[in-house]
Protein backbone atom coordinates (compact mmCIF):
# COMPACT_ATOMS: atom_id res chain seq x y z
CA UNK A 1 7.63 -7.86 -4.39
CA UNK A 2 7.70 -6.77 -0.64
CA UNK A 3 9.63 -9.77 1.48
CA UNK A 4 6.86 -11.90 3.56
CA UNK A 5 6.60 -14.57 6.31
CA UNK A 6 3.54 -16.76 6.84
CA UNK A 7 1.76 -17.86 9.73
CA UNK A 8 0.55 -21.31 10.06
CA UNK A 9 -1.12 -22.94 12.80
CA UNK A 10 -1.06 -26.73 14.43
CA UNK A 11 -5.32 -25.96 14.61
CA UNK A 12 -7.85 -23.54 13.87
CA UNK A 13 -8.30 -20.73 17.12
CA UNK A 14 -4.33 -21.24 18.21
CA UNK A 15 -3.99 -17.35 18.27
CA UNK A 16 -2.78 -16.68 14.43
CA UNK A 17 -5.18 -13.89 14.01
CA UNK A 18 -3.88 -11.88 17.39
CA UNK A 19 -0.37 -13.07 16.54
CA UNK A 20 -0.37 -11.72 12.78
CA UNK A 21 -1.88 -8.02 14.45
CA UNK A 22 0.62 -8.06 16.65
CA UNK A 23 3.46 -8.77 14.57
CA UNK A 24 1.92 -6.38 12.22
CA UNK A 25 2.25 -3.41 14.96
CA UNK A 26 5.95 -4.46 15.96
CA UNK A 27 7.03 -4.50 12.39
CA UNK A 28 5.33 -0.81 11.71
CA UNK A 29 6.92 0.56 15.04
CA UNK A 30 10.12 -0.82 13.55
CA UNK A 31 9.17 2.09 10.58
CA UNK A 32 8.12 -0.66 8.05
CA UNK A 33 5.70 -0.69 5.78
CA UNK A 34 3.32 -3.80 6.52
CA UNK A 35 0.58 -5.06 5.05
CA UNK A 36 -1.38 -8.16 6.31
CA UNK A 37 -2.78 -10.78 3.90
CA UNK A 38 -5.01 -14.18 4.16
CA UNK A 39 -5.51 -16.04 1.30
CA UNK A 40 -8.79 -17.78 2.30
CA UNK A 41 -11.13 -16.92 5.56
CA UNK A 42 -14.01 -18.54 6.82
CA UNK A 43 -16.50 -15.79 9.04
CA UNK A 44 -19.51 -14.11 9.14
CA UNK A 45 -18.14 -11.33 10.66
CA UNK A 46 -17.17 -8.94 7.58
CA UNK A 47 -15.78 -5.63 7.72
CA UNK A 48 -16.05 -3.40 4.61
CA UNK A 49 -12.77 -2.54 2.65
CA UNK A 50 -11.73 -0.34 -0.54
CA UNK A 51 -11.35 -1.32 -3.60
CA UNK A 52 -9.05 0.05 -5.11
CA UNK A 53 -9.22 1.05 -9.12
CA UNK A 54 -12.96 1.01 -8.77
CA UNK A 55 -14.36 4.18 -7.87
CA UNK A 56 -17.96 3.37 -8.28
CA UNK A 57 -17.43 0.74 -5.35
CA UNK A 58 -19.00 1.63 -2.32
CA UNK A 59 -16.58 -1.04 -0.89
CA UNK A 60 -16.13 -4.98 -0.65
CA UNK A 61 -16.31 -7.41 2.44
CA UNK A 62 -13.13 -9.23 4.08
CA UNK A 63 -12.73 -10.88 7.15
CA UNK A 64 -13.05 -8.86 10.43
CA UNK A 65 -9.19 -10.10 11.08
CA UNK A 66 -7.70 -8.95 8.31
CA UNK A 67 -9.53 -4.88 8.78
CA UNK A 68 -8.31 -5.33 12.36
CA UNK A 69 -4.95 -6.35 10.70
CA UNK A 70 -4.78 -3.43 8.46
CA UNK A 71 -5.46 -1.13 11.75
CA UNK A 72 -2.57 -2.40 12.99
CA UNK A 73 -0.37 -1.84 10.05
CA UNK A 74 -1.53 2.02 9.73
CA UNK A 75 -3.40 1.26 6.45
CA UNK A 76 -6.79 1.96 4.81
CA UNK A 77 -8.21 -1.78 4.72
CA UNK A 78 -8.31 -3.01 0.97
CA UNK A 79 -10.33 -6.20 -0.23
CA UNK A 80 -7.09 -8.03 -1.37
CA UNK A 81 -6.03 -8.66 2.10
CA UNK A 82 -8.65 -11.30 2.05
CA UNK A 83 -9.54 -12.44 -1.65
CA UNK A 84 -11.59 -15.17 -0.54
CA UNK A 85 -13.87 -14.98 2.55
CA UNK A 86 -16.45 -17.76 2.78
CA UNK A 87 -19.78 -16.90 4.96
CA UNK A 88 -20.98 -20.10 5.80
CA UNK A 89 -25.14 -20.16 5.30
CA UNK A 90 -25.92 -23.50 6.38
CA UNK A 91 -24.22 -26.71 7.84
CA UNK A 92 -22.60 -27.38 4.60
CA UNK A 93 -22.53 -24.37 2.53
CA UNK A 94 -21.37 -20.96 2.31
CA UNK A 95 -21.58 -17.44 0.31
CA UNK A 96 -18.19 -17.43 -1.70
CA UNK A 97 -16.90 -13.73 -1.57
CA UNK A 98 -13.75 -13.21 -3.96
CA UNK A 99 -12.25 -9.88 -3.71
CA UNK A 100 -14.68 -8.38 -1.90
CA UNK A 101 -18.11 -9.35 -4.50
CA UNK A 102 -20.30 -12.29 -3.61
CA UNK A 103 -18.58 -14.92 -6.74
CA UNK A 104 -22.00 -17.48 -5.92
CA UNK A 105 -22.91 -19.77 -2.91
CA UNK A 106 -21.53 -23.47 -2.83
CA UNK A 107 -21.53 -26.62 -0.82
CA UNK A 108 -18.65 -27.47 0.87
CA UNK A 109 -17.82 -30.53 -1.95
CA UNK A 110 -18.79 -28.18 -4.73
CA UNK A 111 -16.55 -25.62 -3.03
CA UNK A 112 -13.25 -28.32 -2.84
CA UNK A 113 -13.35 -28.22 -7.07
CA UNK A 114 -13.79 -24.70 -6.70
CA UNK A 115 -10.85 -23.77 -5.47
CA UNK A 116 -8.86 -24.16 -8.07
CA UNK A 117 -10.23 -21.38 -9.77
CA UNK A 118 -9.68 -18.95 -7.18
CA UNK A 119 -6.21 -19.31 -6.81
CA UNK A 120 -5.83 -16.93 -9.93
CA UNK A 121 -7.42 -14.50 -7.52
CA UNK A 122 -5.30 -15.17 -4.45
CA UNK A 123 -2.10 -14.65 -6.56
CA UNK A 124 -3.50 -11.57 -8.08
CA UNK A 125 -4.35 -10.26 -4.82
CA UNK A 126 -0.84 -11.09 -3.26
CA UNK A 127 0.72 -9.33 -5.89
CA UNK A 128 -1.54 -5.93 -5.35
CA UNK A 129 -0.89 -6.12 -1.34
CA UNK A 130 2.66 -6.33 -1.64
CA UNK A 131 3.04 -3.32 -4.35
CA UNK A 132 4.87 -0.71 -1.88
CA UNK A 133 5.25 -2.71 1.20
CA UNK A 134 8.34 -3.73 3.04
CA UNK A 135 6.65 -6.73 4.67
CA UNK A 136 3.66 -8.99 3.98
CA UNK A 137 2.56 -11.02 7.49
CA UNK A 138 0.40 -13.83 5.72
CA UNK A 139 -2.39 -15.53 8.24
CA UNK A 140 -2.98 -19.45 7.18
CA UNK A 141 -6.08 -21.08 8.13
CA UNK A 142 -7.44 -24.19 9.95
CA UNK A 143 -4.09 -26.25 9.65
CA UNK A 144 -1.79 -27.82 6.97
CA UNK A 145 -1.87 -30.91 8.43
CA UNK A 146 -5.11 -31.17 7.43
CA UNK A 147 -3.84 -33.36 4.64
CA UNK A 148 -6.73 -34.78 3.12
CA UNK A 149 -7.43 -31.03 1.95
CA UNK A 150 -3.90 -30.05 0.32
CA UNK A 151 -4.45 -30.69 -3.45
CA UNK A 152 -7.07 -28.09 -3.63
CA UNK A 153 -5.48 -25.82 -1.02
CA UNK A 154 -5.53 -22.17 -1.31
CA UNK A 155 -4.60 -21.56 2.63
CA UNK A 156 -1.83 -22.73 3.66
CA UNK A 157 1.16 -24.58 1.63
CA UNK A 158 -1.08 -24.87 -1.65
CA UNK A 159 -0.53 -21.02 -1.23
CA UNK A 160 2.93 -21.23 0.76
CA UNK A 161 4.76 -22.90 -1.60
CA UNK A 162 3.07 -21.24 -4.73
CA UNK A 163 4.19 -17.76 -3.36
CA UNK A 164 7.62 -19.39 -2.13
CA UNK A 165 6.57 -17.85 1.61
CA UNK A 166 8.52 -19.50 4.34
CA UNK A 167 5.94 -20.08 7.17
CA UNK A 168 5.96 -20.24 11.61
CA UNK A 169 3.74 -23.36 13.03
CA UNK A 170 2.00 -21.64 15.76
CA UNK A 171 0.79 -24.18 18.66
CA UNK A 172 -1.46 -23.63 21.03
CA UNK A 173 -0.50 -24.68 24.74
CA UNK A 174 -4.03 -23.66 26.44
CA UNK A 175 -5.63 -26.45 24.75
CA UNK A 176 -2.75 -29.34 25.55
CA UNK A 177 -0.84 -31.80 23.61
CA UNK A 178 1.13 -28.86 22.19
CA UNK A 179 3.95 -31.22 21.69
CA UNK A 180 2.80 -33.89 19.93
CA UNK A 181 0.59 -31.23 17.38
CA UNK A 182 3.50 -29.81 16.72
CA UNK A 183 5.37 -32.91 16.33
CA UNK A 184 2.38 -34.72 14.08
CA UNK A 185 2.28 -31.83 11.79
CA UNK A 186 5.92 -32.62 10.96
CA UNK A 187 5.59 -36.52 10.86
CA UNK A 188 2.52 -35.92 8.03
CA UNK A 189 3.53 -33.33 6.10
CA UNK A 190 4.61 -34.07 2.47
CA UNK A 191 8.66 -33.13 2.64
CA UNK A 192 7.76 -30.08 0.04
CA UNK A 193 5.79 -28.37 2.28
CA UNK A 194 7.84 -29.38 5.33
CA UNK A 195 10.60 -27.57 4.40
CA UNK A 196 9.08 -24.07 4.05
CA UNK A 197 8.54 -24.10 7.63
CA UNK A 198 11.53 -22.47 9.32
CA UNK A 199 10.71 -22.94 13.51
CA UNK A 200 7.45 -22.65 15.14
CA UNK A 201 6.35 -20.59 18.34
CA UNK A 202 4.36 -22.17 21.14
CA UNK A 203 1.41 -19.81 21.87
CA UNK A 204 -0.73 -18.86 25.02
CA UNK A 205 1.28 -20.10 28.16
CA UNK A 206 0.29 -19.43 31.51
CA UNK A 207 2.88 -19.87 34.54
CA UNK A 208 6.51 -19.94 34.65
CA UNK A 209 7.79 -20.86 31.07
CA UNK A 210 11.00 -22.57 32.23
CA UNK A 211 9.05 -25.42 33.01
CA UNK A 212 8.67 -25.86 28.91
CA UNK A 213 12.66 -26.12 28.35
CA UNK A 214 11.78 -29.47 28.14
CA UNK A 215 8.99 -29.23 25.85
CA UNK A 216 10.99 -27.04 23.61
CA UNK A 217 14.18 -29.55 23.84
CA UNK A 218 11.56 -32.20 23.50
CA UNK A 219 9.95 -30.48 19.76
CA UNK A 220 13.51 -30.15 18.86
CA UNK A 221 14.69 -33.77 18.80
CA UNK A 222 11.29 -34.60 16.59
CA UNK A 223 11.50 -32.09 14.31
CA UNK A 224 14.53 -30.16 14.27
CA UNK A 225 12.95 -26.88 13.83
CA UNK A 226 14.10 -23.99 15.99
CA UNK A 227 11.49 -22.39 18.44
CA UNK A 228 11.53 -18.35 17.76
CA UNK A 229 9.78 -17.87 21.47
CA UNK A 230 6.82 -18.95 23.85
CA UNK A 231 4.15 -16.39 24.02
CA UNK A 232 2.18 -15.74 27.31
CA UNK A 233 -1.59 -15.83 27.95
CA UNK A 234 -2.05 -12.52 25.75
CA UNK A 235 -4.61 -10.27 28.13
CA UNK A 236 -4.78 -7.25 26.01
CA UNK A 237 -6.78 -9.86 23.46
CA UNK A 238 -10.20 -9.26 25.07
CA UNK A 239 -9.81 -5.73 23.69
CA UNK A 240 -9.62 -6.12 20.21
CA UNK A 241 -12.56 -6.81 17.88
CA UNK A 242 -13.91 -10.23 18.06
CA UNK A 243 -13.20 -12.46 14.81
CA UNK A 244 -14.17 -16.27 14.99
CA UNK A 245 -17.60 -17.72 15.74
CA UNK A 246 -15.50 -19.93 17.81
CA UNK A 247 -14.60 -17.36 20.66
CA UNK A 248 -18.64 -17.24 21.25
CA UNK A 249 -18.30 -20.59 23.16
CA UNK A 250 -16.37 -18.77 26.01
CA UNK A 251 -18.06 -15.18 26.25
CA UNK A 252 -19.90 -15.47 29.57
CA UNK A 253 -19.19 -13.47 32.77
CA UNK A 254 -20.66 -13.87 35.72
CA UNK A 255 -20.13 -10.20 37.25
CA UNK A 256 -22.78 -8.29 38.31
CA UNK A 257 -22.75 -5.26 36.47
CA UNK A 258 -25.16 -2.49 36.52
CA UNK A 259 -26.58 -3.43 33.06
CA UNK A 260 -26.81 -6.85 31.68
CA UNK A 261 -27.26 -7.36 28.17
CA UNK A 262 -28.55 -10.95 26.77
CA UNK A 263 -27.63 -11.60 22.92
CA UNK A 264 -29.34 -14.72 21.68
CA UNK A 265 -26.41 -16.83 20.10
CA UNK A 266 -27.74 -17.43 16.31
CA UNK A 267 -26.61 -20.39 14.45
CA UNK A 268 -25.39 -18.20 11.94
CA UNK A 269 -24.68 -15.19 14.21
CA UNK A 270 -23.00 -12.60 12.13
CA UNK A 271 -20.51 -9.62 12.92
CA UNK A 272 -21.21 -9.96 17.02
CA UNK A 273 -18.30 -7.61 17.38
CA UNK A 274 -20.97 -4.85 17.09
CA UNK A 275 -21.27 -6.00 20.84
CA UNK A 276 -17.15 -4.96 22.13
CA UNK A 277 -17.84 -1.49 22.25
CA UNK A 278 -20.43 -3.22 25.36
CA UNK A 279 -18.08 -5.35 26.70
CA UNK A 280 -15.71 -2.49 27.62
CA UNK A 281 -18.08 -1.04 29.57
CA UNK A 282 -17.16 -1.21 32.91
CA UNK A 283 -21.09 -1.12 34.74
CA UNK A 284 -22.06 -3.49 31.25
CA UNK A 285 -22.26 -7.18 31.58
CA UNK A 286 -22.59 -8.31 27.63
CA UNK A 287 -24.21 -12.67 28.25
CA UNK A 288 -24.15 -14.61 24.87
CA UNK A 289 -26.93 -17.05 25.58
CA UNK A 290 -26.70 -20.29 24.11
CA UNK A 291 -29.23 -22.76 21.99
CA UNK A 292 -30.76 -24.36 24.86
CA UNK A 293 -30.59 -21.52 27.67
CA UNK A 294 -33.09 -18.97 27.88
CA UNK A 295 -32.97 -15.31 27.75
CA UNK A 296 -31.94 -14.19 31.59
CA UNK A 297 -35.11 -12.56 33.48
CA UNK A 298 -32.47 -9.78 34.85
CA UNK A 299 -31.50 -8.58 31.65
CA UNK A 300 -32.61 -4.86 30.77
CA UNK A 301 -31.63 -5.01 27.20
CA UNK A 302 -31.92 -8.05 24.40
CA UNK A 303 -29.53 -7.43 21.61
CA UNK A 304 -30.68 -9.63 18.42
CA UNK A 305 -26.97 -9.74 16.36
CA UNK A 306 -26.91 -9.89 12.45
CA UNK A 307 -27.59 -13.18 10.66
CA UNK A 308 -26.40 -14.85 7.49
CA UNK A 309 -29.15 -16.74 7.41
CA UNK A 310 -32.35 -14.38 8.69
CA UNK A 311 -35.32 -17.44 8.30
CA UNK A 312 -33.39 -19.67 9.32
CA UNK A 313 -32.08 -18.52 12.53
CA UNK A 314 -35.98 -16.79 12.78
CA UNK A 315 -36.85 -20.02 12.90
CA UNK A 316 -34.13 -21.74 15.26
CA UNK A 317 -34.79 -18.31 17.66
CA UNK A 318 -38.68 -19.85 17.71
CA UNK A 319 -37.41 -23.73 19.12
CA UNK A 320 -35.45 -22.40 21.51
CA UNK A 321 -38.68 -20.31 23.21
CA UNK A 322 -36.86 -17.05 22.35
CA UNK A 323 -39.70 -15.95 21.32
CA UNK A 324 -41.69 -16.10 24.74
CA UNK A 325 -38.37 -15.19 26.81
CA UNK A 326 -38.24 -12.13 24.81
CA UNK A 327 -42.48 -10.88 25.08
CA UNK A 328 -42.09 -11.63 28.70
CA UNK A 329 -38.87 -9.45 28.81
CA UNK A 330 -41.11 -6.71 26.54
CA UNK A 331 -43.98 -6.80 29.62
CA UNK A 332 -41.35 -6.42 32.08
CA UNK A 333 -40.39 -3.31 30.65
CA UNK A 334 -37.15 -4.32 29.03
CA UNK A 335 -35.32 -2.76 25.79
CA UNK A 336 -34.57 -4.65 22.54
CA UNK A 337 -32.39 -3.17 19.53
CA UNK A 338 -31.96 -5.35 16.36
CA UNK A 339 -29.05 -4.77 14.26
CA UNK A 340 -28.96 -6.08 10.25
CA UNK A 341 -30.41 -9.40 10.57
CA UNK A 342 -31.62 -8.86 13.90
CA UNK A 343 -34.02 -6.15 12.66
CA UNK A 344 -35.61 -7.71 10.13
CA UNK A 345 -36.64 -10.64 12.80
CA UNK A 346 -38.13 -7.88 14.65
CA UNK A 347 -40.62 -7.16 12.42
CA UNK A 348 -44.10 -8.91 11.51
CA UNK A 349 -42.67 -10.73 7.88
CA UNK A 350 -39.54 -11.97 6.44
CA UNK A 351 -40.02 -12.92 2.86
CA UNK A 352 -37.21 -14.18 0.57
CA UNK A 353 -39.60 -14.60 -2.75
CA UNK A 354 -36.39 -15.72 -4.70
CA UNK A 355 -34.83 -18.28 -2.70
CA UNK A 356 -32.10 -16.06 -1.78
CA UNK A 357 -31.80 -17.97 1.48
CA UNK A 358 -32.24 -21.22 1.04
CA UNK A 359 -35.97 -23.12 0.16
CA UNK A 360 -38.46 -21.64 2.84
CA UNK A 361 -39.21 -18.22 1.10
CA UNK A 362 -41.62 -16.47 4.02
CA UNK A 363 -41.87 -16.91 7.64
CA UNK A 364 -43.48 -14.61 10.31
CA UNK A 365 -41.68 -12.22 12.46
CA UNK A 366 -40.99 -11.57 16.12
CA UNK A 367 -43.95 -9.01 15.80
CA UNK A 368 -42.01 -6.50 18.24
CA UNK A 369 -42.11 -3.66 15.30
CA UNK A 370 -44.66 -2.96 12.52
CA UNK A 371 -42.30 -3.60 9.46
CA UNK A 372 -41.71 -6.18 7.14
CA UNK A 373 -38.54 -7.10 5.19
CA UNK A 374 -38.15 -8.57 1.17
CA UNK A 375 -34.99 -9.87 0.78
CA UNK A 376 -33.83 -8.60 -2.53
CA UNK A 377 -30.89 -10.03 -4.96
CA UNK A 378 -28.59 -7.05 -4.91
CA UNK A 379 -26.42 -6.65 -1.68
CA UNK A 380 -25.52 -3.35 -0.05
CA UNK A 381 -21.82 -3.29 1.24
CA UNK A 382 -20.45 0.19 2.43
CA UNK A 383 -18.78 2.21 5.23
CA UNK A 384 -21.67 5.10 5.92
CA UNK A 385 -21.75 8.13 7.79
CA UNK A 386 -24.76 8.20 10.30
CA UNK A 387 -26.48 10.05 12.69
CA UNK A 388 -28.50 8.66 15.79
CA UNK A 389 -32.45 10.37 15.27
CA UNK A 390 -33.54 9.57 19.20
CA UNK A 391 -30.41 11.00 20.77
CA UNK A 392 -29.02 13.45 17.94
CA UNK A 393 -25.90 12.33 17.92
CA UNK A 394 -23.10 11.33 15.34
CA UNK A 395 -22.31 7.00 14.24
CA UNK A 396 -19.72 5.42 12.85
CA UNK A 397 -20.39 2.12 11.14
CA UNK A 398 -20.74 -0.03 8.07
CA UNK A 399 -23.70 -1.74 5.98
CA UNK A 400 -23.51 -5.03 5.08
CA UNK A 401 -26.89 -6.56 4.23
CA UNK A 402 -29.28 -7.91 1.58
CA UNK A 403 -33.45 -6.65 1.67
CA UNK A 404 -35.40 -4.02 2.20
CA UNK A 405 -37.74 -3.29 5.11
CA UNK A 406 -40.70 -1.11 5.00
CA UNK A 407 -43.57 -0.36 7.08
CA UNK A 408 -45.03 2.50 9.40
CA UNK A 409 -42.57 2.33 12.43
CA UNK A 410 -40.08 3.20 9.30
CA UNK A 411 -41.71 6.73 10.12
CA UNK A 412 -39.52 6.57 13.41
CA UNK A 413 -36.29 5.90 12.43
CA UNK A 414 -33.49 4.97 14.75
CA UNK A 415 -30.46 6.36 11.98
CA UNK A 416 -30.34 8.70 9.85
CA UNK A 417 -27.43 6.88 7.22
CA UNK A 418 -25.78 8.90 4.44
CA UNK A 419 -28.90 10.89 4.43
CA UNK A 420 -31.10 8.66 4.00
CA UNK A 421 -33.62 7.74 7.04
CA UNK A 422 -32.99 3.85 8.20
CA UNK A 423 -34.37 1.35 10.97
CA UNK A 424 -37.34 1.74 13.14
CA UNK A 425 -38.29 2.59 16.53
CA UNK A 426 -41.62 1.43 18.53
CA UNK A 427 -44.22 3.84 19.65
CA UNK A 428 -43.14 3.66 23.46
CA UNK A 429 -39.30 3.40 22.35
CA UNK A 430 -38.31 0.47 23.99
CA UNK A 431 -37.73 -1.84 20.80
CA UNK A 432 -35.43 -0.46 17.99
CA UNK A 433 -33.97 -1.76 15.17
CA UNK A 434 -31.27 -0.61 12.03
CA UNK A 435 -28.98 -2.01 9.06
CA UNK A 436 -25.97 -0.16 10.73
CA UNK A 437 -23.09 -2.37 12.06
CA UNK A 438 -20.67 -0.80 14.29
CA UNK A 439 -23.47 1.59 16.25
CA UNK A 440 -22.37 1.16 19.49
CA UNK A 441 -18.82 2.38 18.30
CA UNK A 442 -19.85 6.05 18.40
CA UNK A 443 -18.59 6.71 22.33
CA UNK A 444 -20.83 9.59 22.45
CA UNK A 445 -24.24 7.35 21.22
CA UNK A 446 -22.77 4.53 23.43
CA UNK A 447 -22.45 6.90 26.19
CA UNK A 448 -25.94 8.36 26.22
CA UNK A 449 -27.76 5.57 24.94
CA UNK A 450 -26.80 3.42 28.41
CA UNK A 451 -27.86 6.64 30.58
CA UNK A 452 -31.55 5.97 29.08
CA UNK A 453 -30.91 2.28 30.08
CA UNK A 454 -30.22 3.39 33.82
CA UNK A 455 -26.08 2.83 33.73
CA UNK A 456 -23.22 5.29 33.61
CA UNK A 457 -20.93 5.16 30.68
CA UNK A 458 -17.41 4.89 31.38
CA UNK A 459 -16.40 7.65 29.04
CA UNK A 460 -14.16 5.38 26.91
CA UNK A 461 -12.35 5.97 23.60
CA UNK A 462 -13.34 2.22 22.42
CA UNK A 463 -10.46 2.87 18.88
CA UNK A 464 -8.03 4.83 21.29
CA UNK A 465 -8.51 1.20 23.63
CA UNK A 466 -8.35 -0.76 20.24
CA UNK A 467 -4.84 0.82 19.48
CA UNK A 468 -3.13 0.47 22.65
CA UNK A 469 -4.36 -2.79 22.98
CA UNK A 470 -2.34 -3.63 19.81
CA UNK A 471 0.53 -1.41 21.23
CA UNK A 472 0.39 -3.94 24.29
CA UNK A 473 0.18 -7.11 22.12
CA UNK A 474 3.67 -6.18 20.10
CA UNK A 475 5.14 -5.15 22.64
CA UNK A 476 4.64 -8.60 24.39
CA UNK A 477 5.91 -9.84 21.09
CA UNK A 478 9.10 -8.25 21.01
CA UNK A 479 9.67 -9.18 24.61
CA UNK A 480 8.67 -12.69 24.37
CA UNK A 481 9.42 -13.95 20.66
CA UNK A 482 13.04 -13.64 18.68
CA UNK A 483 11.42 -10.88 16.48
CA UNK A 484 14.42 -10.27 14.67
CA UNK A 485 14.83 -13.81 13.37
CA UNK A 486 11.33 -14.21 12.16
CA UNK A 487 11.03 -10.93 10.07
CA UNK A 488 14.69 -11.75 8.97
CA UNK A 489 13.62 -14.85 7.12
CA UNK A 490 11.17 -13.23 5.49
CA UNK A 491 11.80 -13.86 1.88
């Protein structure tokens, strides 16, 4: 088995997922062979991975992190970098995916028994990753303090100390009493899981960090562990791929830009990333509007995002007025393009005639195309090969989606995807709508398609920016964290 560290945070959103990338980078410039793993995630934003033995895969969904992870180590992505990736549905339940195949849906109670079971597939997962590697960088989730959750636990130490992984506490400084989360996690922790942490790194400081040699002194004297570095405020971040539902709290700008783009922030939004190759754009201003706020007046395109949950975010989109902001942004003249679950709102039906979705199996559409989608049992996961139809140009993305829409604007498709036509496009070509994640990717498509919306492209290499944005992050690493020390405890 290839040696490996884990990382372990004092929270959820401390920076473990930017941190394990980076590290992940630094240890592949060193001329390792890396691999990134995480046992259990929780998103809705999915990337599509190999698996590997089964030919007659078109692919399997992890966790965006852990394909961004896999970028950074130089590798093709594989589905046992992320055995278990829960998409939440509702308030308190989720689509369990194991290994990259839906395994069934479950509560979040039912899911606590459940987890027993898939610890046979974490370990058999770890196992494949390593096979080859120099180096496994393991990302934990939430917290282990998070006691109250450790006999089932498949995350953190139930995994840590099953796999013998020594782990780094990450804290997060930005959000304040670094110290004493750092310091509780120590004071609660059961002494076997305590000792597989060897030190702990303080995470995105701003300012001079001599003024934490106290701090650091301070952690020392409560918990004895060493501190392997403070990391600064990481900048080159905001480049990579977003990951977490939670980063959706602090997307605003308030820039004028040449182009602003409103995207309606679903309840169960799914793989917004599709929006970053925007938000690089330097005459694009990319506004995630909240429940609550309306659509802005100024904006000359309305982005609907995927969905886990199409009806029921069709239906939250409705009590919020969405509805209205977005015909009175059609009569102004303004552009729409629905991606996955965004497309099917767009049409005239939604109808889920098995229950697929939860209890309320048919609700009208936003009426803005002449389609209607069946959601159907069977889901479609797979990397494509596309071309654009209205600008006759090549896309790069990735299907992830359950239905089927039909109707007559079908006749206009927006993609052309492994040969096969897909989406829809209005008669006046203002509203359009496809399956295909990942379509503003293309920098050609991206290019053109914001000359028909009145702003320049910037000409940008969005993966070239991707990469050196993960060249910048280890780099920062190696300057800023004891490097050495943490890959040599790997064990």
């Amino acid at each position: 088995m290839a040696k490996a560290i884990m990382l372990q945070g004092t929270g959820s959103d401390v920076g473990k997922t930017v941190l394990v990338a980076g590290l992940c980078r630094a240890a592949k410039k060193r001329g390792l062979k890396v691999r990134p793993f995480k046992p259990q995630n929780m998103s809705n934003n999915a990337a599509v991975a190999d698996i590997p033995g089964d030919n007659n895969a078109g692919g399997g969904e992890i966790g965006r992190a852990q394909w961004l992870q896999a970028i950074a180590c130089g590798v093709a992505p594989s589905v046992h970098m992320n055995p278990v990736l829960l998409k939440p549905q509702t308030d308190v339940g989720a689509q369990v995916v194991v290994q990259g195949k839906v395994f069934g849906e479950a509560r979040a109670r039912d899911y606590q028994a459940l987890k027993g079971r898939l610890m046979d597939a974490v370990l058999d997962s770890w196992a494949k990753v390593g096979e080859g590697a120099d180096l496994v960088i393991v990302e934990g989730a939430g917290s282990p303090a998070e006691i109250n959750l450790r006999d089932r636990d498949i995350a953190n130490m139930g995994f840590a100390t099953r796999a013998n992984v020594p782990v780094v506490l990450v804290g997060d400084i930005d959000r304040g009493g670094v110290i004493a989360s750092v310091a509780g996690t120590h004071l609660i922790l059961p002494e076997e899981d305590r000792r597989m942490i060897v030190g702990y790194l303080i995470n995105k400081f701003r300012g001079d960090v001599s003024l934490f040699e106290d701090g650091i002194k301070s952690i020392e004297k409560f918990t004895g562990w060493r501190c392997f570095g403070v990391v600064p405020w990481l900048k080159a971040a905001a480049r990579l791929p977003s990951e977490d539902s939670v980063v959706l709290e602090r997307l605003a700008s308030g820039e004028k830009r040449a182009l602003r783009v409103a995207v309606p922030m679903l309840g169960r939004i799914a793989n917004f990333d599709d929006l970053d190759p925007l938000k690089a754009e330097p005459q694009v201003e990319v506004v995630f509007v909240p429940p609550g706020k309306p659509l802005p007046r100024d904006a000359g395109l309305v982005v609907i995002p995927g969905s886990k949950s199409t009806i029921g975010d069709l239906l939250k989109f409705r009590e919020n007025g969405w509805d209205r902001d977005l015909l009175a942004h059609r009569k102004r003249g303004g552009h729409v393009v629905g991606i996955c679950g965004g497309f099917q709102m767009l049409g005239k039906i939604v109808r889920d005639p098995d229950g697929i979705e939860g209890s309320i199996t048919e609700t009208e559409g936003l009426g803005l195309l002449d389609v209607e989608t069946v959601m159907e049992p069977e889901k479609t996961v797979r990397n494509v090969s596309a071309h654009s139809v209205p600008f006759d140009l090549p896309l790069d993305g990735y299907e992830i989606h359950l239905g089927r829409t039909t109707g007559p604007d079908t006749l206009r498709p927006s993609a052309i995807i492994n040969g096969i036509d897909d989406g829809a496009i209005s008669a006046d070509g203002k509203v359009s709508g496809s399956y295909l994640h990942g379509l503003f990717s293309a920098d050609a498509f991206r290019t053109r398609f914001l000359e028909s919306l009145g702003a320049r492209g910037g000409g940008i290499d969005y993966r070239a920016e991707v990469e050196r944005a993960l060249d910048e992050i280890a780099a920062e690493l190696e300057t800023h964290l004891d490097c050495d020390a943490i890959f040599g405890l790997a064990r």
